[in-house]
Protein backbone atom coordinates (compact mmCIF):
# COMPACT_ATOMS: atom_id res chain seq x y z
CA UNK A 1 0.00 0.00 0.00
CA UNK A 2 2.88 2.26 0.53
CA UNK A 3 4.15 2.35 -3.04
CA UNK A 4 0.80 2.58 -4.16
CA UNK A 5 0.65 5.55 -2.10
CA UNK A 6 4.01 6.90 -3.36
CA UNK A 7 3.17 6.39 -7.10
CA UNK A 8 -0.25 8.22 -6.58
CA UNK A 9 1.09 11.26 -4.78
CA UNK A 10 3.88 11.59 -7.29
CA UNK A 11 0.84 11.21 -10.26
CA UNK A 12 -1.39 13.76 -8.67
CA UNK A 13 1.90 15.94 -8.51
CA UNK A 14 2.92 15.82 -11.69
CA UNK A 15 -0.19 15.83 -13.13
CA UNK A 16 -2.34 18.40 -10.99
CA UNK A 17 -0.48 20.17 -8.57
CA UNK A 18 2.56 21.31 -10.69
CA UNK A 19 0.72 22.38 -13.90
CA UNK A 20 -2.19 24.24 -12.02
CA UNK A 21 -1.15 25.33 -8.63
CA UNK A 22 2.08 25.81 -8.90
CA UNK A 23 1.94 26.86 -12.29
CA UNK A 24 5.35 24.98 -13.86
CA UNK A 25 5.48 24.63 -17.33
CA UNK A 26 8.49 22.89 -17.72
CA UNK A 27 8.18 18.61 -17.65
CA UNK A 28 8.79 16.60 -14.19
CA UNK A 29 12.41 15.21 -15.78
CA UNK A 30 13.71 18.43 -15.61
CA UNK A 31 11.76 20.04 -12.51
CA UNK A 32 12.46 17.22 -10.24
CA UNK A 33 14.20 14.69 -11.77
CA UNK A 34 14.31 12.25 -8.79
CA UNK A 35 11.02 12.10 -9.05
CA UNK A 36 11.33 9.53 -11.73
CA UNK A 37 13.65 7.03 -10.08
CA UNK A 38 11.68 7.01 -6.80
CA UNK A 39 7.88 6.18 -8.73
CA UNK A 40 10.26 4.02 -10.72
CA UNK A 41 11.27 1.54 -7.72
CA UNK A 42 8.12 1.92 -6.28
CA UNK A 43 6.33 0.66 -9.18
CA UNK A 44 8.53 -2.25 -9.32
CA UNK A 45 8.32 -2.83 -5.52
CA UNK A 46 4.38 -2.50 -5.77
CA UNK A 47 4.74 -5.12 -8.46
CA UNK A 48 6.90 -7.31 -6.76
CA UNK A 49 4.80 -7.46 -3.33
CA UNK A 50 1.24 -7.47 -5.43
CA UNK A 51 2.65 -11.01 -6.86
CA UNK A 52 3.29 -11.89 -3.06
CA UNK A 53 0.80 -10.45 -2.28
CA UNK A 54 -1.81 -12.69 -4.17
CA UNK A 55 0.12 -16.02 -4.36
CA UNK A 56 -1.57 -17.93 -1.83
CA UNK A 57 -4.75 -17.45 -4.02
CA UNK A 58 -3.58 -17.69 -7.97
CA UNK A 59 -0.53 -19.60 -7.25
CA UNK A 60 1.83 -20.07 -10.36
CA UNK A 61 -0.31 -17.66 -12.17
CA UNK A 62 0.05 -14.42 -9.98
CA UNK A 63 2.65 -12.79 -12.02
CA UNK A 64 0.75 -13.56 -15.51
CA UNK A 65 -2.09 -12.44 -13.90
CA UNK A 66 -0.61 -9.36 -12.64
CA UNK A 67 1.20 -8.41 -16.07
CA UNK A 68 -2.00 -8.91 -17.87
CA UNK A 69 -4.03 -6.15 -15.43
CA UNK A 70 -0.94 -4.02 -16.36
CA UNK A 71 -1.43 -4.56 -19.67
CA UNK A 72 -5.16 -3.96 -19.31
CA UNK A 73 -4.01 -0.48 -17.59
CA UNK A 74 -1.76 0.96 -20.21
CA UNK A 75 -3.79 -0.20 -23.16
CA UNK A 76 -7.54 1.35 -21.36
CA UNK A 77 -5.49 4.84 -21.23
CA UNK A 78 -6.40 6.02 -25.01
CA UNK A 79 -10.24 6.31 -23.49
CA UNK A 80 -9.36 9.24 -21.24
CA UNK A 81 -9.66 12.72 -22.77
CA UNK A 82 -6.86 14.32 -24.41
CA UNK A 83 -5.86 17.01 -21.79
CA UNK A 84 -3.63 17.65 -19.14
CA UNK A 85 -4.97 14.36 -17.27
CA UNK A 86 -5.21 12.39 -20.34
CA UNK A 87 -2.54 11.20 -22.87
């Protein structure tokens, strides 16, 4: 849940606090570069412990199971608007 956490507040960041509150116009790589690396591990970590996480109940198949909701997540993305919250 932490990572989770980490990679959400680092989303709403980038996506809603720096562009409208903050008012930055310049991308998160060069504002606060560290920023990648640290939603970076924490994705993987979150990825890592979700397969742990749900072992006992899919078994062998956790980690296909777990790649194919990814898959599911980046591929559902072209359905949000295109605007600053949509790609």
């Amino acid at each position: 849940m932490m990572t989770i956490g980490v990679n959400v507040t680092i989303g709403i960041y980038a996506a809603i606090i720096m562009p409208f509150i903050l008012r930055v116009d310049i991308p998160i790589d060069v504002y606060a570069p560290r920023f990648i690396y640290i939603g970076a591990i924490s994705g993987f970590l979150c990825f890592i412990s979700l397969i742990i996480a749900v072992w006992p109940a899919f078994g062998f198949y956790s980690p296909f199971l777990i790649f194919a909701f990814f898959l599911g997540f980046l591929n559902i993305s072209h359905f949000l608007p295109n605007n600053h919250l949509g790609i």
